[in-house]
N, C-alpha and C. Protein backbone atom coordinates (compact mmCIF):
# COMPACT_ATOMS: atom_id res chain seq x y z
N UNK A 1 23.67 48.17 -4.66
CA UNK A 1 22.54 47.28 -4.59
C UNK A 1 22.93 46.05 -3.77
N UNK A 2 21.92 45.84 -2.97
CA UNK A 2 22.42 44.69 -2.13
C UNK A 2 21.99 43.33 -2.56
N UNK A 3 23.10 42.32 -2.51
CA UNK A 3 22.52 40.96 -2.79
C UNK A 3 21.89 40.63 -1.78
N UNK A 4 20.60 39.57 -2.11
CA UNK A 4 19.83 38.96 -1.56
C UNK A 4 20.13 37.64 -1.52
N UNK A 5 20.01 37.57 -0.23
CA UNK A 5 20.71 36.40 0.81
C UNK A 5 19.56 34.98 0.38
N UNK A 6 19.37 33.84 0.01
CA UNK A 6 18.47 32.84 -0.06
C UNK A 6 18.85 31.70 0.71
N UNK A 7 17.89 31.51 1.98
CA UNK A 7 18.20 31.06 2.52
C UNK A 7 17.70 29.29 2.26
N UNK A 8 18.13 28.16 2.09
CA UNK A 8 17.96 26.78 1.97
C UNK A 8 16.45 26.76 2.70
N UNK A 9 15.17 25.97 2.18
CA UNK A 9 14.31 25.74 2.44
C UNK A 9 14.60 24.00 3.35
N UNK A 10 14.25 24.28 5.07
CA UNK A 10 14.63 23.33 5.48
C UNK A 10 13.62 21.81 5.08
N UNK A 11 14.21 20.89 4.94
CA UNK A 11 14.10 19.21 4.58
C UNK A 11 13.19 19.44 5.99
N UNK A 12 12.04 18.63 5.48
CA UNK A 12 11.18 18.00 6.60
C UNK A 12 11.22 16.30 6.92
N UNK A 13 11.82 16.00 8.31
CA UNK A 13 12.19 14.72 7.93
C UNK A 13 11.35 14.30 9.11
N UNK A 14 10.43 13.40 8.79
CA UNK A 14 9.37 13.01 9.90
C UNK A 14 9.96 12.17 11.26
N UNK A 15 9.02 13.29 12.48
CA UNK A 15 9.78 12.47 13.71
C UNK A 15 9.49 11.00 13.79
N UNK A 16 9.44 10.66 15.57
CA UNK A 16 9.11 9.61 15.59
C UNK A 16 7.39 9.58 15.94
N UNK A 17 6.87 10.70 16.28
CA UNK A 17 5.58 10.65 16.57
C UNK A 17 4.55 10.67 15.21
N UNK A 18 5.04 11.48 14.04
CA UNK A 18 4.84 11.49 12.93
C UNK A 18 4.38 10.45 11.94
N UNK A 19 5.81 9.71 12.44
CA UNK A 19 5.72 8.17 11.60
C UNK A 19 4.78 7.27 12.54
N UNK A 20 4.52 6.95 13.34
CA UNK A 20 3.56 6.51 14.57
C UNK A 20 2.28 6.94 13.78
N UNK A 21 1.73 8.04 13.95
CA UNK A 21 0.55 8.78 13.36
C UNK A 21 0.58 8.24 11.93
N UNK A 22 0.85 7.96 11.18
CA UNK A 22 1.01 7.28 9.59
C UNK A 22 0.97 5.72 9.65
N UNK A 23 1.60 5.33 10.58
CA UNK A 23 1.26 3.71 10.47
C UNK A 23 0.13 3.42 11.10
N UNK A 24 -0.12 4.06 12.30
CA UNK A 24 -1.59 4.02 12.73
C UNK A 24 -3.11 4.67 11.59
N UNK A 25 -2.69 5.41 11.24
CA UNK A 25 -3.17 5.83 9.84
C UNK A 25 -3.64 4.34 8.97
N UNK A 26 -2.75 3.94 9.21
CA UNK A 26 -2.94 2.76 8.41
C UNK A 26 -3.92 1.40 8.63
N UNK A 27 -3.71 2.21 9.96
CA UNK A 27 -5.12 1.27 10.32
C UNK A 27 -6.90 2.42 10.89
N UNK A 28 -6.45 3.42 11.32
CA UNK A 28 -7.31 3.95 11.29
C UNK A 28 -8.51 4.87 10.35
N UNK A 29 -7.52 5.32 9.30
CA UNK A 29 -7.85 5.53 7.96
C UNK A 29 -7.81 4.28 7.13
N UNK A 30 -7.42 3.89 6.46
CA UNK A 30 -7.11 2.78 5.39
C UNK A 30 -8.12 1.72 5.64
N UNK A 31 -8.38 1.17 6.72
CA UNK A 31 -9.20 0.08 7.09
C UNK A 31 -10.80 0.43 7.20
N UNK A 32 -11.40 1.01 7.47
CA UNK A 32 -12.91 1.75 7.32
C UNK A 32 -12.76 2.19 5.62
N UNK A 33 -12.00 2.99 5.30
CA UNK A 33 -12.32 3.07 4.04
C UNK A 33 -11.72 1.56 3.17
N UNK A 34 -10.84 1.20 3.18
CA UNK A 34 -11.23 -0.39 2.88
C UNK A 34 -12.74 -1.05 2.85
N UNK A 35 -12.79 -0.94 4.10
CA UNK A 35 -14.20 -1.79 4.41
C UNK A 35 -15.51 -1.45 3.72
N UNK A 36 -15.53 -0.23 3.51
CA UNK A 36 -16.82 1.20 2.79
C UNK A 36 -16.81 0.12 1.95
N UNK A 37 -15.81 0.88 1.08
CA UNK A 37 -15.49 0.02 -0.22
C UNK A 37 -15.84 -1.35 -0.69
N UNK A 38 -15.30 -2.01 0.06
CA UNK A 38 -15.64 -3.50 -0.21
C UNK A 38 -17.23 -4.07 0.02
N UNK A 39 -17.58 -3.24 0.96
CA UNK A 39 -18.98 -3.80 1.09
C UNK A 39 -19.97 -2.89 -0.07
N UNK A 40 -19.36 -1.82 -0.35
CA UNK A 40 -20.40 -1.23 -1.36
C UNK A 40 -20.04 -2.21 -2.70
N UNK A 41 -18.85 -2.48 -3.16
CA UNK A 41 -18.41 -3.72 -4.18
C UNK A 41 -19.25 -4.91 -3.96
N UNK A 42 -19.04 -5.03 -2.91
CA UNK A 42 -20.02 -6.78 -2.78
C UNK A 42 -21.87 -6.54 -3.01
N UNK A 43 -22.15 -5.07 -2.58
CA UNK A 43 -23.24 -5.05 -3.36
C UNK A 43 -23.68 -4.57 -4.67
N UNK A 44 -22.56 -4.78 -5.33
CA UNK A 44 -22.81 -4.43 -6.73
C UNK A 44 -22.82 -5.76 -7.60
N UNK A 45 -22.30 -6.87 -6.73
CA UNK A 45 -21.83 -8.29 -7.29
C UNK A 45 -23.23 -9.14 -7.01
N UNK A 46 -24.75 -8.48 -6.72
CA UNK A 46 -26.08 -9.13 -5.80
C UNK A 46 -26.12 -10.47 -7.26
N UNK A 47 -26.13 -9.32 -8.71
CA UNK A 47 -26.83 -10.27 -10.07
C UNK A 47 -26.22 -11.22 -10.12
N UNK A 48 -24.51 -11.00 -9.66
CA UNK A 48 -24.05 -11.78 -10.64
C UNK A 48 -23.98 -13.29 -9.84
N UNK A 49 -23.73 -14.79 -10.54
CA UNK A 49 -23.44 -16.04 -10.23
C UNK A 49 -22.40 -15.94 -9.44
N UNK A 50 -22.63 -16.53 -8.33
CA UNK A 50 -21.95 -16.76 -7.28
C UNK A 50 -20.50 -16.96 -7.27
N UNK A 51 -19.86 -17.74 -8.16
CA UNK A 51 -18.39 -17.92 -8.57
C UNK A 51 -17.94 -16.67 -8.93
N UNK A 52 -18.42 -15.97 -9.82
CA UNK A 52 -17.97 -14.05 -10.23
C UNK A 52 -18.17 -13.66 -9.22
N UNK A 53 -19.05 -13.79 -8.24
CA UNK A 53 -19.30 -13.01 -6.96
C UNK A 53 -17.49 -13.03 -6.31
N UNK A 54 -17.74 -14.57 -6.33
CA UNK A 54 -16.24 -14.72 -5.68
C UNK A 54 -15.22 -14.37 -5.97
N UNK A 55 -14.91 -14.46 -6.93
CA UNK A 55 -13.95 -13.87 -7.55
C UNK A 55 -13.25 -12.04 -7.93
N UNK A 56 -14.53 -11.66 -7.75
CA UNK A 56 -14.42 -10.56 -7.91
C UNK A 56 -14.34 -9.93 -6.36
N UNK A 57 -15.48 -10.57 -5.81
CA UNK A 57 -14.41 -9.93 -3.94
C UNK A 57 -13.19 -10.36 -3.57
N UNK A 58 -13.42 -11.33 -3.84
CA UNK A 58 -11.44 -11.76 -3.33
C UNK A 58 -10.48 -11.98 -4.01
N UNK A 59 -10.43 -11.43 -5.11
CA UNK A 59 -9.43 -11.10 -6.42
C UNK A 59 -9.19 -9.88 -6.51
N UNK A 60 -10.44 -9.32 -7.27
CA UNK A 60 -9.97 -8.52 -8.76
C UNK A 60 -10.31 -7.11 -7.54
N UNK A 61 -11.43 -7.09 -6.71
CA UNK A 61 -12.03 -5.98 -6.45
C UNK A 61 -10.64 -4.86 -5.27
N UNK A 62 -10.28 -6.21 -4.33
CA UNK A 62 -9.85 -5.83 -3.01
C UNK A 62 -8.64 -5.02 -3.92
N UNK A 63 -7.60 -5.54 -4.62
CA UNK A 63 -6.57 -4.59 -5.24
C UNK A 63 -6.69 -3.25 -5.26
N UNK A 64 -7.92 -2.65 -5.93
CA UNK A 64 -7.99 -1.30 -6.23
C UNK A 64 -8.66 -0.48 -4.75
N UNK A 65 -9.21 -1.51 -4.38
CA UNK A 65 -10.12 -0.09 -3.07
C UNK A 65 -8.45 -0.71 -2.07
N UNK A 66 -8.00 -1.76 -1.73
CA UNK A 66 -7.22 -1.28 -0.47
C UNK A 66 -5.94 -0.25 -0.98
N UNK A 67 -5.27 -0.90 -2.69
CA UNK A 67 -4.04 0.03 -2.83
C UNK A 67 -4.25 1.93 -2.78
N UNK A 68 -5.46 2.26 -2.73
CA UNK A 68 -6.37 3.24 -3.08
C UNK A 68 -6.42 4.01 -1.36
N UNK A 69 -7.17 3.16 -0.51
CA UNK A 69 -6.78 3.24 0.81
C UNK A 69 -6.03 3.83 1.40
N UNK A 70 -4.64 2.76 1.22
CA UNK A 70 -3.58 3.40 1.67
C UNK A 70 -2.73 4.05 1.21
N UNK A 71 -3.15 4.77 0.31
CA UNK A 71 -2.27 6.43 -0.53
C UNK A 71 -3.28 7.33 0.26
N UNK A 72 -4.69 7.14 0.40
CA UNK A 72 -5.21 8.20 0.38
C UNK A 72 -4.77 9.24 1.55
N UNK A 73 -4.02 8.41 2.43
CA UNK A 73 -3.45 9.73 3.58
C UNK A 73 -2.38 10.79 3.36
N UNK A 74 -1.50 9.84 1.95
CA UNK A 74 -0.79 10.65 1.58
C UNK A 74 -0.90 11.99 0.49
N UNK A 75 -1.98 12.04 -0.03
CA UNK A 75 -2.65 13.22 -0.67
C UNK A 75 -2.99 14.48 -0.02
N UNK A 76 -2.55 14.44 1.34
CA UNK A 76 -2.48 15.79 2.30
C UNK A 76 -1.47 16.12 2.48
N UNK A 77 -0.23 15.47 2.18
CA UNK A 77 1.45 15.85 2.75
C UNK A 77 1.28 16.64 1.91
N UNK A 78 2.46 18.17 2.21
CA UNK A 78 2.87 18.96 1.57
C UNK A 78 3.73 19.71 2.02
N UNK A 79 5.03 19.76 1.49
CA UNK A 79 6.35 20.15 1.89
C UNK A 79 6.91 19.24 2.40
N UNK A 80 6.81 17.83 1.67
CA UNK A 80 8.08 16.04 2.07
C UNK A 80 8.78 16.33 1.14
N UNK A 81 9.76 15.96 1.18
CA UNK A 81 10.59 15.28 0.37
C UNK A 81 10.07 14.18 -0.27
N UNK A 82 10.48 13.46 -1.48
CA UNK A 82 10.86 12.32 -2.06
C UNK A 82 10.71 10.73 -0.71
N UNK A 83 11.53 11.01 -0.04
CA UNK A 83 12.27 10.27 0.82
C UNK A 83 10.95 9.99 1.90
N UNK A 84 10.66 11.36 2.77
CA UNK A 84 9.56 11.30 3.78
C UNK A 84 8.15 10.71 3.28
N UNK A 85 7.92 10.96 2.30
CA UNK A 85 6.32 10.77 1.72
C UNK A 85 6.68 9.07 1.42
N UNK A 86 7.77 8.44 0.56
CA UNK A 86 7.83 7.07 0.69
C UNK A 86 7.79 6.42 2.17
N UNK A 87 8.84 7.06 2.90
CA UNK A 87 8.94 6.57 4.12
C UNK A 87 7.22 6.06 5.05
N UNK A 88 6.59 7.40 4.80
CA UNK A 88 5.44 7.78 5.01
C UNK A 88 4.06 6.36 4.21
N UNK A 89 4.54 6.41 3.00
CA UNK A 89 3.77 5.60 2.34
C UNK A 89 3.67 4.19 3.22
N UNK A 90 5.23 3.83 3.76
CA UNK A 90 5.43 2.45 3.48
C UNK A 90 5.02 2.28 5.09
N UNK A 91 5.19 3.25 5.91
CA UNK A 91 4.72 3.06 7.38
C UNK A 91 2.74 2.85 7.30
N UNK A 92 2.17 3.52 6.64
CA UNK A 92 0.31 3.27 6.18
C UNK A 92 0.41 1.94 5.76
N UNK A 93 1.16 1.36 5.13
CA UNK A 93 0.68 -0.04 4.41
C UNK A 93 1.19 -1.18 5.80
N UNK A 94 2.34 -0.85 6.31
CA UNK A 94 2.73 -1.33 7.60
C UNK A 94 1.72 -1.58 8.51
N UNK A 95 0.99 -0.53 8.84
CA UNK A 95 -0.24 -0.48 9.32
C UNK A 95 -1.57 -1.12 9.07
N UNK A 96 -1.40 -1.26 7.76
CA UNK A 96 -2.54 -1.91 7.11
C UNK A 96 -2.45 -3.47 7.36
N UNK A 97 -0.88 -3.82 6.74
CA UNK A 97 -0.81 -4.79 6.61
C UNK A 97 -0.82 -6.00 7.91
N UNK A 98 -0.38 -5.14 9.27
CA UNK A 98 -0.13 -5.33 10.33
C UNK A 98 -2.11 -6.23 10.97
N UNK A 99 -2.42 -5.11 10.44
CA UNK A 99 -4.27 -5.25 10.80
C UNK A 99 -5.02 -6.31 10.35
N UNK A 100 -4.40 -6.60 8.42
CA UNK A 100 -4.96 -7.42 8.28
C UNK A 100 -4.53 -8.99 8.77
N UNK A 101 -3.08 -9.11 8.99
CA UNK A 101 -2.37 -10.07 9.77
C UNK A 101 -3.48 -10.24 10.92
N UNK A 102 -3.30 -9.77 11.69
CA UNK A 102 -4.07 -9.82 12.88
C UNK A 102 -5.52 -10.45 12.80
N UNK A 103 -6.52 -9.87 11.50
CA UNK A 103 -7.69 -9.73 11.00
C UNK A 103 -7.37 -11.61 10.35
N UNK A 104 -6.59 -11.66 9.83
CA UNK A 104 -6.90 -13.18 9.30
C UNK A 104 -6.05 -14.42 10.04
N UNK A 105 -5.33 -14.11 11.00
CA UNK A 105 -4.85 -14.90 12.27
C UNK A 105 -5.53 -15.62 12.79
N UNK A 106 -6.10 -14.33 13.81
CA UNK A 106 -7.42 -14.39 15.08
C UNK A 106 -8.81 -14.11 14.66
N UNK A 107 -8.86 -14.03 13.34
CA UNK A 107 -10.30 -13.71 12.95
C UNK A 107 -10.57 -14.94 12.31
N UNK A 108 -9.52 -15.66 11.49
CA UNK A 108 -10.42 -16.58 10.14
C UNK A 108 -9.39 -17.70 10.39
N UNK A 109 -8.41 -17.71 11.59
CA UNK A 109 -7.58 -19.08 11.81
C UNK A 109 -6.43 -19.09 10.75
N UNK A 110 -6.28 -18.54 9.99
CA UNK A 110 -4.99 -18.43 9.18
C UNK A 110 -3.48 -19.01 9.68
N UNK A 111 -2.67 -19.53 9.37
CA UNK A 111 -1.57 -20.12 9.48
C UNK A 111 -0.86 -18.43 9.50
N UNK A 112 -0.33 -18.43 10.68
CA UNK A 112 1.13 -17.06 11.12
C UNK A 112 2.06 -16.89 9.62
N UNK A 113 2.70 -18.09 9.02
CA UNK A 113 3.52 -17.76 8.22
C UNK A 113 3.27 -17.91 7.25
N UNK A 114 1.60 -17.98 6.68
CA UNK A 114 0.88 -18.07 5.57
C UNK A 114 0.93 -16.38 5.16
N UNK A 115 0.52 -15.64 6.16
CA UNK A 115 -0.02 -14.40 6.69
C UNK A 115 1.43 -13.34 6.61
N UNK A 116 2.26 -13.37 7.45
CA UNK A 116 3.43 -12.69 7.80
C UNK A 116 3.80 -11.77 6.35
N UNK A 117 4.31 -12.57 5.24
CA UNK A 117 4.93 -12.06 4.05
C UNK A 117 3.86 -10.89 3.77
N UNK A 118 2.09 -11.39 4.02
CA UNK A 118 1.46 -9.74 3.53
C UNK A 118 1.65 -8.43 4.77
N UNK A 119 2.11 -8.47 5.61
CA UNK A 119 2.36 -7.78 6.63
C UNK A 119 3.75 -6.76 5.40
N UNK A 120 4.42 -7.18 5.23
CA UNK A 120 5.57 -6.34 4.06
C UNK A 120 5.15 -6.02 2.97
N UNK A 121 4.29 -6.80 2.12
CA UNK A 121 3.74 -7.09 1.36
C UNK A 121 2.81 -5.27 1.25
N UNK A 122 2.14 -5.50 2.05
CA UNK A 122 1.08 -4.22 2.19
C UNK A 122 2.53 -2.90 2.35
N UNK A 123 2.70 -2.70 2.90
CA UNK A 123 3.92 -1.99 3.19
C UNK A 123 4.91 -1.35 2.28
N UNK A 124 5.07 -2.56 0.99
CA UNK A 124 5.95 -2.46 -0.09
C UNK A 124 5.38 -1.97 -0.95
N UNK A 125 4.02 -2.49 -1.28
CA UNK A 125 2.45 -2.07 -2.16
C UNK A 125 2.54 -0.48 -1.88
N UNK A 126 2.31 -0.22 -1.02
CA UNK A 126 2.28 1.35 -0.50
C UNK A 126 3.29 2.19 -0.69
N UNK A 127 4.62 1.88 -0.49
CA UNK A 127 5.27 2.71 -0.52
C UNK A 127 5.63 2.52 -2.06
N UNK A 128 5.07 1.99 -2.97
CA UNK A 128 5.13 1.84 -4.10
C UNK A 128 4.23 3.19 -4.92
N UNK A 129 3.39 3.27 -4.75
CA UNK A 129 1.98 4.23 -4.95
C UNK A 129 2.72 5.69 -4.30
N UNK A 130 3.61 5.49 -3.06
CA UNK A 130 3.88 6.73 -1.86
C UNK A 130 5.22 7.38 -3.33
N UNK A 131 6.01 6.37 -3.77
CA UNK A 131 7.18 7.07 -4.76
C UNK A 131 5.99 7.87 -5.69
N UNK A 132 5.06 7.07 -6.52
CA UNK A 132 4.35 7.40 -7.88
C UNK A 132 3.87 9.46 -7.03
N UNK A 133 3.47 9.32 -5.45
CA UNK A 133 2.76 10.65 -5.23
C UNK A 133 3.88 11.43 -5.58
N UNK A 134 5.27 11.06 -5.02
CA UNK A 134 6.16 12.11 -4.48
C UNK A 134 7.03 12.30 -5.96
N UNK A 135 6.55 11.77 -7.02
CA UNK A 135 7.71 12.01 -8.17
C UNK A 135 6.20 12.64 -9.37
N UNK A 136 5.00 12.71 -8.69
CA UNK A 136 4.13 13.24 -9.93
C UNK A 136 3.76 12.56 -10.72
N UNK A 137 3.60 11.00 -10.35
CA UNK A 137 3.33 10.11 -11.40
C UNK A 137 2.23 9.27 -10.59
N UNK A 138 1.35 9.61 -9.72
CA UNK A 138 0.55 8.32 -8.75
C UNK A 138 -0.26 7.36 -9.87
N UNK A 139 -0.84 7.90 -10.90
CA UNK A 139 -1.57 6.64 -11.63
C UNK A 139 -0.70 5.68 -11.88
N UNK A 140 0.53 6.07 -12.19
CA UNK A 140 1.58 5.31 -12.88
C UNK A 140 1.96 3.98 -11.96
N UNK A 141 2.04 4.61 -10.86
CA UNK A 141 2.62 3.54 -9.84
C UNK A 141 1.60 2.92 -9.15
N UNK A 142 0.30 3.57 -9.14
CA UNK A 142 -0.89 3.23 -8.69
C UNK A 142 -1.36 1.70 -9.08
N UNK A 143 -1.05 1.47 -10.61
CA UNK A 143 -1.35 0.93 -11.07
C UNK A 143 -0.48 -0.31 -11.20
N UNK A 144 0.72 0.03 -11.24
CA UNK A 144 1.96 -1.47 -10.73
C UNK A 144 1.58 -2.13 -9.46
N UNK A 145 1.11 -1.13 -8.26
CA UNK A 145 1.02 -1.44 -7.30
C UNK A 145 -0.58 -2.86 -7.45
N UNK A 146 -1.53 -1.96 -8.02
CA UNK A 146 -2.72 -2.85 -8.05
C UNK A 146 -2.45 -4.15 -9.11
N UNK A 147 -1.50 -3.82 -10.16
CA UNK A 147 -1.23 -5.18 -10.94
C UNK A 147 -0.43 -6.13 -9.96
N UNK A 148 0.81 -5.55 -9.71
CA UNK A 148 1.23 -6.74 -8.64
C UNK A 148 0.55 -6.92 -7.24
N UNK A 149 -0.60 -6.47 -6.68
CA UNK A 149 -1.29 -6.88 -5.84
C UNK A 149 -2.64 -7.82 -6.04
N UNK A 150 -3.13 -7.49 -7.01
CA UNK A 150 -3.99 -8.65 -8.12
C UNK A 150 -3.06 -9.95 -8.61
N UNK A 151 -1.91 -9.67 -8.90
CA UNK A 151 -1.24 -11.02 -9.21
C UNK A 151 -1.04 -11.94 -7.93
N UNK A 152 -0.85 -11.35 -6.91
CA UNK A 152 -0.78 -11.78 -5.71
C UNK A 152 -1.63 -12.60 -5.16
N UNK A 153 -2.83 -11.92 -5.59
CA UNK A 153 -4.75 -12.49 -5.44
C UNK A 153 -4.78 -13.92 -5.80
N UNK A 154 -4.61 -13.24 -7.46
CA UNK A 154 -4.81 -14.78 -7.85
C UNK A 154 -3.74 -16.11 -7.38
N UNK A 155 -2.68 -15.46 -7.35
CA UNK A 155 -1.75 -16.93 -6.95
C UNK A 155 -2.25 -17.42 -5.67
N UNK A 156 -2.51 -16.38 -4.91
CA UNK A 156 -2.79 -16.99 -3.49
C UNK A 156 -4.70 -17.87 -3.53
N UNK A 157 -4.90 -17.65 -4.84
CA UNK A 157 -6.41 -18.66 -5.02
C UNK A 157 -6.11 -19.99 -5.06
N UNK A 158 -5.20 -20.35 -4.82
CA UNK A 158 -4.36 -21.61 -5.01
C UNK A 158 -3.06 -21.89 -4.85
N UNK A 159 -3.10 -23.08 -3.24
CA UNK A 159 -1.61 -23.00 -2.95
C UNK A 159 -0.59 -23.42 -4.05
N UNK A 160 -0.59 -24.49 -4.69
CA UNK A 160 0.15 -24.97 -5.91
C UNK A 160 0.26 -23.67 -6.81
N UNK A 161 -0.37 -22.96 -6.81
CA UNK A 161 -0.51 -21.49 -7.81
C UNK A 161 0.40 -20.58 -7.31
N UNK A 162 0.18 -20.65 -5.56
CA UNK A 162 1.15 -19.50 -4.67
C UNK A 162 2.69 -20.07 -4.60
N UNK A 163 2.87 -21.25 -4.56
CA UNK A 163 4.16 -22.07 -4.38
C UNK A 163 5.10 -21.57 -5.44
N UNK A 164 4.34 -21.74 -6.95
CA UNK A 164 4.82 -21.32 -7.98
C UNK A 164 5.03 -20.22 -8.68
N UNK A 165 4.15 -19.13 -7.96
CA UNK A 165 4.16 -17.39 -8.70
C UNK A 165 4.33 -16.55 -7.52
N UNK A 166 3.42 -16.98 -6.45
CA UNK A 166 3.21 -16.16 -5.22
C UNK A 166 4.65 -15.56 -4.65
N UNK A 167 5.06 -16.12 -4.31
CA UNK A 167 6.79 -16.24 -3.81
C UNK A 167 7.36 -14.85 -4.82
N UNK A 168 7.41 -15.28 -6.03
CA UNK A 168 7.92 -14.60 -6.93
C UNK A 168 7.53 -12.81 -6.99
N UNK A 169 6.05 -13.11 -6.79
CA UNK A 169 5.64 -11.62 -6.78
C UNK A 169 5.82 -11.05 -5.38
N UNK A 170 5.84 -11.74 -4.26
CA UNK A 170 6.14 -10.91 -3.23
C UNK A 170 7.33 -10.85 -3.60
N UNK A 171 8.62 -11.41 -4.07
CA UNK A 171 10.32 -10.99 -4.22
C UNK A 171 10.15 -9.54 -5.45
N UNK A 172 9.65 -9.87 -6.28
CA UNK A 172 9.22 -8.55 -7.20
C UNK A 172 8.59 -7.02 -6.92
N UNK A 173 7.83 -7.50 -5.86
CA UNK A 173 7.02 -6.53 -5.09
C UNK A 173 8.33 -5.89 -4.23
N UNK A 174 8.85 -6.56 -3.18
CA UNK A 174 9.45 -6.01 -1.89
C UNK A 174 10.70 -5.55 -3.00
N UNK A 175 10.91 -5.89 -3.73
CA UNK A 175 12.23 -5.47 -4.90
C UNK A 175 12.19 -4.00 -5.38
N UNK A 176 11.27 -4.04 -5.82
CA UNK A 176 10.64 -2.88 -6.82
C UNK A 176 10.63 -1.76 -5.38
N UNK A 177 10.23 -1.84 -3.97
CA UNK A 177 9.95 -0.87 -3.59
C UNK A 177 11.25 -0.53 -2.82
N UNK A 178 12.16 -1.68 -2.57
CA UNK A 178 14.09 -1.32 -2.63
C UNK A 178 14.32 -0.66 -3.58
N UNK A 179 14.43 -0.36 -4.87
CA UNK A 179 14.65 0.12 -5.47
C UNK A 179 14.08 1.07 -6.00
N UNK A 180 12.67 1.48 -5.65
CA UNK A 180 12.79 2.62 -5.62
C UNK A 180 12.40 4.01 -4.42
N UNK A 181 13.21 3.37 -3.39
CA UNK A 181 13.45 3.61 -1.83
C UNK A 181 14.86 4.21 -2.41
N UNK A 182 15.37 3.57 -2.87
CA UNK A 182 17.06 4.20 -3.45
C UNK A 182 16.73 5.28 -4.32
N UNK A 183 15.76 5.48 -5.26
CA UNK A 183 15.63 6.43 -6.20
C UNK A 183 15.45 8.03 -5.62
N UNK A 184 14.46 7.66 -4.29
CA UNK A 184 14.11 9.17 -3.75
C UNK A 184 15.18 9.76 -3.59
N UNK A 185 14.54 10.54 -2.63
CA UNK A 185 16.15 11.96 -2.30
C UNK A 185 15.34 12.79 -1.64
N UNK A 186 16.31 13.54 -0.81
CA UNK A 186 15.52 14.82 0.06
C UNK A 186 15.28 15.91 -0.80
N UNK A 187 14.65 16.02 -1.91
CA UNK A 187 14.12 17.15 -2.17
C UNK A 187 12.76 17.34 -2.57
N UNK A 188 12.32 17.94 -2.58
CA UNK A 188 10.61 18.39 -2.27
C UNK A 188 9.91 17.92 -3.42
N UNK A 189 9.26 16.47 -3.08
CA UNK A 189 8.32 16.62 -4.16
C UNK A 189 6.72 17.67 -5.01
């Protein structure tokens, strides 16, 4: 009887055109559906008093439709690794984050180094949600991602607020997604 030979299922490790196509993703996907989103949210906010209005678009709402966004490209990979699908994650939020830089620069006058930290920020968010796809857990991480991106919200509703927490959660944020950038591994989620 002859043994049967098994041959190693090769690691897919994304080129450079790949990763290109994913960060652009990040703006070509992620940002329209962002936008859907937010404007169908803002018309759900018509009843309410103007201060909840506010609050709820530029707080509580944007967390869940953008962290939401930018996973959703990653719900088509199949056959990544651990490793590629984060990699993958964190290049969409790159993208995202890159856009909205740009979007609140040259669009709304924003201060460059007010702005810059969410450029990583989006990036870290994502590839945060990109571990939760590739380990079988996305609500799990889905949901760290939208708590520390809501905490973010609110500190940044107030510079004295951002001086004092803001800082902290972007070091917590970009932390959390070092560490668990170390956790992956090349094998197939």
């Amino acid at each position: 009887m002859e043994e049967e030979i098994k041959t190693p299922t090769p690691v897919h490790r994304p080129g450079t055109r790949e990763m290109l196509f994913f960060c652009l993703s990040g703006i070509i996907v992620s940002i329209p559906v962002t936008l859907s989103f937010s404007i169908f949210s803002s018309h759900l906010n018509f009843f309410l008093p103007v201060l909840y209005t506010e609050i709820g678009t530029s707080i509580i709402f944007p967390p869940f439709i953008e962290e939401f966004a930018k996973a959703y490209p990653l719900f088509y990979r199949h056959g990544e690794t651990e490793r590629s699908i984060f990699t993958l994650g964190f290049l969409i939020g790159l993208g995202f984050g890159i856009t909205e830089f740009f979007f609140y620069v040259f669009g709304q006058g924003a201060p460059v180094f007010v702005r810059l930290p969410g450029i990583f920020f989006h990036a870290a968010s994502a590839s945060i949600i990109a571990y939760g796809i590739a380990t079988k857990r996305p609500m799990r991480y889905y949901m760290i991602a939208v708590f520390l991106h809501l905490t973010n919200n609110i500190f940044a509703s107030s510079e004295l607020l951002y001086m004092v927490g803001g800082y902290a959660d972007l070091i917590i944020t970009y932390y959390l997604s070092w560490h668990l950038y170390k956790k992956t591994s090349e094998r197939f989620y």
